[in-house]
Protein backbone atom coordinates (compact mmCIF):
# COMPACT_ATOMS: atom_id res chain seq x y z
CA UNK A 1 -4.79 58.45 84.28
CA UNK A 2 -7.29 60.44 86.13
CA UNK A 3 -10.41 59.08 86.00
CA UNK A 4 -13.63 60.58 84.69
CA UNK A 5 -17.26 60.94 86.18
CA UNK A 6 -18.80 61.49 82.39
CA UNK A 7 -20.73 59.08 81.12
CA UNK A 8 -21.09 57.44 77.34
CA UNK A 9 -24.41 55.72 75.44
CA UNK A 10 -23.05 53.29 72.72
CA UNK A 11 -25.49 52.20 70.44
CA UNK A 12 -24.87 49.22 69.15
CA UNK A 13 -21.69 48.42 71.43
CA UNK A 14 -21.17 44.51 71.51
CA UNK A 15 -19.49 43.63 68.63
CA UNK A 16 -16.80 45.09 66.17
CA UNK A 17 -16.54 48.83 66.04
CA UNK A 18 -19.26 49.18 68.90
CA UNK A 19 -16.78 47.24 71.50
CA UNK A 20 -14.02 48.89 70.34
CA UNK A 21 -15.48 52.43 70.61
CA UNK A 22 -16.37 51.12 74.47
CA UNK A 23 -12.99 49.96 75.44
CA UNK A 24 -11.80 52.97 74.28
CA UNK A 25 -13.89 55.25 76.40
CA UNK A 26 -13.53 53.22 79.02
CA UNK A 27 -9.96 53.34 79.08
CA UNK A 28 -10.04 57.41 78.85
CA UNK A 29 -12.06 56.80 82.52
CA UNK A 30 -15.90 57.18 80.91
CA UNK A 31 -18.59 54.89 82.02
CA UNK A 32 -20.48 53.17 79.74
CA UNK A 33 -23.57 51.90 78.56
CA UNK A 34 -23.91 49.34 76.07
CA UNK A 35 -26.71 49.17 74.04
CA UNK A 36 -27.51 45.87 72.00
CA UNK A 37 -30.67 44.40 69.95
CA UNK A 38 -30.48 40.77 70.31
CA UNK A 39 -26.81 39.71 71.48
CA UNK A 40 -26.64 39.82 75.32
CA UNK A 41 -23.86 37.79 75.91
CA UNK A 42 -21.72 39.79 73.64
CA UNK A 43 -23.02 43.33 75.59
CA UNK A 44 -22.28 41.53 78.39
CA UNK A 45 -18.64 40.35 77.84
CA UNK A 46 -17.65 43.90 76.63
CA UNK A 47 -19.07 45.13 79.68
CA UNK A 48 -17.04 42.92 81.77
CA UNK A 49 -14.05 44.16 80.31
CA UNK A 50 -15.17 47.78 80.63
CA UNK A 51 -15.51 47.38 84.32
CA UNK A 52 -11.93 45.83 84.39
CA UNK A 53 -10.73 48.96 83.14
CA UNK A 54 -11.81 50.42 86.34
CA UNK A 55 -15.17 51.92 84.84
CA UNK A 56 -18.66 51.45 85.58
CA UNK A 57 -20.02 49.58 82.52
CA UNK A 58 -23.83 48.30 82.02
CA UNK A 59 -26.13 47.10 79.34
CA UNK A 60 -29.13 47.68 77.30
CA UNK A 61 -31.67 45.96 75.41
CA UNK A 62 -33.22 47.99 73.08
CA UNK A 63 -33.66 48.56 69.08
CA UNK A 64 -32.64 51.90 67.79
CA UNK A 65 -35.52 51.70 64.96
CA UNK A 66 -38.26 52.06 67.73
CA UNK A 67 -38.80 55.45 69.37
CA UNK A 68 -39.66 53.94 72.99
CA UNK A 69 -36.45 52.45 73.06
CA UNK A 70 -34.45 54.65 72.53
CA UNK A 71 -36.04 57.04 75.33
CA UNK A 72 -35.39 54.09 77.30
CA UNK A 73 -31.71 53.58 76.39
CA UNK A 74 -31.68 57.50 77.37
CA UNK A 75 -33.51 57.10 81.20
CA UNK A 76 -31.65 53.85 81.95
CA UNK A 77 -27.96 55.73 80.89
CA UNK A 78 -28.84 58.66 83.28
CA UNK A 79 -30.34 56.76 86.19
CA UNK A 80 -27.25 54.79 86.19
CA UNK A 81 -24.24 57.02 85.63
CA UNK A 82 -26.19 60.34 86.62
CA UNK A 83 -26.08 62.24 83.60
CA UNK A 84 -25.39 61.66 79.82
CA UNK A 85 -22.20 63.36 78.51
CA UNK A 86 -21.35 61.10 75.17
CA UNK A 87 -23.83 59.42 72.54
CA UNK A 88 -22.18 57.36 70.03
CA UNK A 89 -24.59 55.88 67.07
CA UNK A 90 -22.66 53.51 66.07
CA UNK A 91 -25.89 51.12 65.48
CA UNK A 92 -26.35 50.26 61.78
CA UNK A 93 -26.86 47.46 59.20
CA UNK A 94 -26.43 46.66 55.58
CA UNK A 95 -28.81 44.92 52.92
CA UNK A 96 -26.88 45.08 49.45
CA UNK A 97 -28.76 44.74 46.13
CA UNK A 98 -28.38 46.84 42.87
CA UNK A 99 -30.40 49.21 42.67
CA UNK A 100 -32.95 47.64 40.20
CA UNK A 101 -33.49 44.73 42.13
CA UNK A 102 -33.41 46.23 45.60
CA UNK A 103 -36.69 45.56 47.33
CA UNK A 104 -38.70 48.26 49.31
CA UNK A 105 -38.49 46.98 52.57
CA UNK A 106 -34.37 46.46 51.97
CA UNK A 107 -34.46 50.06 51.57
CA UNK A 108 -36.60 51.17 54.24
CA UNK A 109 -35.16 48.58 57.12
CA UNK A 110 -31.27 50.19 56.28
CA UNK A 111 -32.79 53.48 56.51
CA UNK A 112 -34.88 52.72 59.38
CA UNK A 113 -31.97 51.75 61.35
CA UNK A 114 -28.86 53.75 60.17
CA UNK A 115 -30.59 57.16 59.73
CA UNK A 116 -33.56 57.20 61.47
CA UNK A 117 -31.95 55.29 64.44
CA UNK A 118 -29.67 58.23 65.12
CA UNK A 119 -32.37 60.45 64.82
CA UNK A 120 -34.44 59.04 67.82
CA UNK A 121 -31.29 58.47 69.65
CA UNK A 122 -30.08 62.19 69.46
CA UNK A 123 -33.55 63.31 70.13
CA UNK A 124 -33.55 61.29 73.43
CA UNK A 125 -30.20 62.09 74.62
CA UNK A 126 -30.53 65.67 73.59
CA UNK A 127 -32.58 67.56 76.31
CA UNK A 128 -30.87 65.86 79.07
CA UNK A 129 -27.06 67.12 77.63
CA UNK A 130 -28.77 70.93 77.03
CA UNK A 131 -30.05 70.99 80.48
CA UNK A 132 -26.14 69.89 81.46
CA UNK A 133 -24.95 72.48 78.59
CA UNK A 134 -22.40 69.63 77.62
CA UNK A 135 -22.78 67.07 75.28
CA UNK A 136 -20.82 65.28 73.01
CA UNK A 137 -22.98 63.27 69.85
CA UNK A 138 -20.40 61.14 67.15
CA UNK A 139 -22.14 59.64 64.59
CA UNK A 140 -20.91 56.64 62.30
CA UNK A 141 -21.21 57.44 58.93
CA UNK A 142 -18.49 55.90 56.70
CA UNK A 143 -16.95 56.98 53.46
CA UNK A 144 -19.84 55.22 50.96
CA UNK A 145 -21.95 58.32 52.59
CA UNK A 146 -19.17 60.47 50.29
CA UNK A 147 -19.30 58.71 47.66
CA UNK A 148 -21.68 56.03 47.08
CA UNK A 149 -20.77 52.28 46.44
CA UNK A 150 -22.44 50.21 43.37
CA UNK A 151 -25.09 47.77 45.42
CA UNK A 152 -25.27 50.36 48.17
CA UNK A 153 -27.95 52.81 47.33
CA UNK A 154 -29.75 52.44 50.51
CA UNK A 155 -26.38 52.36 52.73
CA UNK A 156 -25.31 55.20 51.21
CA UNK A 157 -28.38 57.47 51.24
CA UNK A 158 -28.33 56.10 54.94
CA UNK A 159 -24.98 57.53 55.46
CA UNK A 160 -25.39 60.43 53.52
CA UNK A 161 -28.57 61.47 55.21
CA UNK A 162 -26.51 61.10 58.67
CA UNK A 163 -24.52 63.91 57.77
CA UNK A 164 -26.59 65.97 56.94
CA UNK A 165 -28.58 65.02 60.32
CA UNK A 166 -25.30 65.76 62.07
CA UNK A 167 -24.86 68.92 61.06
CA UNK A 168 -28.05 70.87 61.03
CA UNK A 169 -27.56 69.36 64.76
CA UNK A 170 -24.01 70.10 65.18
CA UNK A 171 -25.88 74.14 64.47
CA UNK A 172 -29.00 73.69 66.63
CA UNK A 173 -27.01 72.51 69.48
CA UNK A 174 -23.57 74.45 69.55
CA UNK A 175 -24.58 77.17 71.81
CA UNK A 176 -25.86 74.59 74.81
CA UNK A 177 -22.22 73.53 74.54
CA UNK A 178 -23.23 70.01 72.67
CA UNK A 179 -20.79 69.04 69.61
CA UNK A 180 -22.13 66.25 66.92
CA UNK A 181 -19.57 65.40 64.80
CA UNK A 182 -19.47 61.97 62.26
CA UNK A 183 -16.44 59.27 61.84
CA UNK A 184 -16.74 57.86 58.24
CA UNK A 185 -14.75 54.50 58.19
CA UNK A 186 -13.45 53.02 54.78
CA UNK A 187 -12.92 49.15 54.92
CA UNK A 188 -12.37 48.05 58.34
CA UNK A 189 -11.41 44.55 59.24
CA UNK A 190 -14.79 43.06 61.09
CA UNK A 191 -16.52 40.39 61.11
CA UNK A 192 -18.51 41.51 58.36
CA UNK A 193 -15.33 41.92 55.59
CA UNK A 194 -13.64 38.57 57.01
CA UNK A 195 -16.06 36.97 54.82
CA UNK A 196 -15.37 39.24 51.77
CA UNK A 197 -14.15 36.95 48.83
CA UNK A 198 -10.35 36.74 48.04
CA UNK A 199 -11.10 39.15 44.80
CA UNK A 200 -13.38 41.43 45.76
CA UNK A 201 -10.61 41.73 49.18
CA UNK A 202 -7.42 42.61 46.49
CA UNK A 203 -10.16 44.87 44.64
CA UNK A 204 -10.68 46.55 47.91
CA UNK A 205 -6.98 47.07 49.03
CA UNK A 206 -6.46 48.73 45.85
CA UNK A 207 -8.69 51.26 46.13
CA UNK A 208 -6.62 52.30 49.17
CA UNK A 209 -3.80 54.25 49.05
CA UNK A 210 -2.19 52.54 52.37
CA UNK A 211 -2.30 49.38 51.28
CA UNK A 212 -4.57 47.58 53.91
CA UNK A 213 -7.49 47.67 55.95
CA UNK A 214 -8.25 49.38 58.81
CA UNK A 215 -8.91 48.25 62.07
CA UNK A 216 -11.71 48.49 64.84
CA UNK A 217 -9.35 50.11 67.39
CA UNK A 218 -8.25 53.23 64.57
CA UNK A 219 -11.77 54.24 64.07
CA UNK A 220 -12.74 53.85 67.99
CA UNK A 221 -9.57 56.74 68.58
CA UNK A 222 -10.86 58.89 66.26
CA UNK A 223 -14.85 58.84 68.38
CA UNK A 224 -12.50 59.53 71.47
CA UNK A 225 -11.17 62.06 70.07
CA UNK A 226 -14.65 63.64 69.46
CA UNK A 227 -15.53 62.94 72.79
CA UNK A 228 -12.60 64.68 74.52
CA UNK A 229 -12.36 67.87 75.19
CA UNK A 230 -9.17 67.96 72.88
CA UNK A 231 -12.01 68.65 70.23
CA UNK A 232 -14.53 71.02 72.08
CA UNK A 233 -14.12 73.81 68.97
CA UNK A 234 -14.84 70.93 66.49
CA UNK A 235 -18.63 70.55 65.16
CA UNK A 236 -20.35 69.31 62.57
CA UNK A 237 -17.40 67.83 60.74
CA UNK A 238 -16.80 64.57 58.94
CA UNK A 239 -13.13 62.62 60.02
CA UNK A 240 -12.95 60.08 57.29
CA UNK A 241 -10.98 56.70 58.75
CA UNK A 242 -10.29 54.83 55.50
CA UNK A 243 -6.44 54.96 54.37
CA UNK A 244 -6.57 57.66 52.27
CA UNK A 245 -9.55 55.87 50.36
CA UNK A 246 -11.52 58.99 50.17
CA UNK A 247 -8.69 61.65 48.73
């Protein structure tokens, strides 16, 4: 495979969806940064096996909620790789509760991180990929975004917010050549629905007309594909990743 000189900012990039969406840019030949909040070691090891996909790979401290940061996850990807080609905010979090009993700061710490995160990421990364005229912004929404999910008002207005985000972008930044497009999972099998309960699981699966869950490595293809050039007349689109859970 021909290798690559563009470079990738993964928010969020040690664990689950965030390492796969690395491996799989670093196997199309991009370097990559990984961004992480607390979890070093885990940057770390997906960075190791980055680099032995023949990439440049580093990694980043920084919290996405935090407008500092992320200007610094922005200067440290373009002093190392040169320039910034791909952002991926793929940082987020959940804090169920029905929406009568959620608490304030549950609300505000989901959308802190899941909406406003990717706003102060894009804002960072932006100026740097319209001075290139070439940039490439996927978002991680995910199908509750679409729909909504009982217990999930905050995720959801999180998600739903990041699309509209994505495209007012995906409009202000089309003629500097910069695409921001979203990939909305469904239930994909990560550390987080390992723990689901054997009920709420078979509830799950059959709300999905494939039978089964996704996994890490189908949503990671579908950010490469918004990051190749395969999808340069694409913008401001939603690609929902969830077995026909959506239709």
């Amino acid at each position: 495979m021909e290798r690559s000189e563009r470079a990738a900012l993964v928010t969020g990039g040690g664990r689950g969806i965030g390492r796969a969406v690395c491996l799989a840019l670093a196997t199309r030949g991009m370097n990559v940064a990984i961004n992480y909040t607390t979890s070093a070691t885990a940057a770390q090891k997906v960075a190791d096996e980055c680099q032995a996909l023949g990439v440049e790979a580093i990694t980043i401290q920084g919290d996405v909620t935090d407008s500092a940061d992320c200007e610094g996850l922005a200067v440290t990807t373009k002093d190392a790789f040169g320039r910034i080609d791909v952002l991926v905010n793929n940082a987020g979090i959940v804090k169920d509760g029905l929406l009568v009993r959620l608490g304030e700061k549950d609300f505000d710490d989901v959308i802190d991180t899941n909406l406003k995160g990717a706003f102060l990421c894009m804002r960072a990364v932006a100026r740097t990929m319209m001075r290139q005229r070439f940039g490439r912004i996927i978002n991680m929404g995910s199908v509750v975004g679409l729909h909504g999910n009982i217990g999930q008002a905050n995720y959801a207005a999180s998600k739903a917010g990041l699309i509209g985000l994505s495209k007012t972008a995906a409009k202000e930044l089309a003629a500097r050549g910069i695409t921001v497009n979203v990939v909305a999972p469904g239930f994909i099998g990560t550390d987080m629905t390992a723990t689901l309960p054997d009920a709420v699981r078979k509830q799950v699966l059959e709300q999905i007309p494939v039978g089964r869950l996704g996994d890490a490595d189908e949503v990671a293809r579908a950010v490469a594909f918004f990051a190749d050039d395969a999808s340069a007349y694409l913008t401001g689109q939603v690609l929902c990743v969830d077995g026909g859970m959506a239709i």
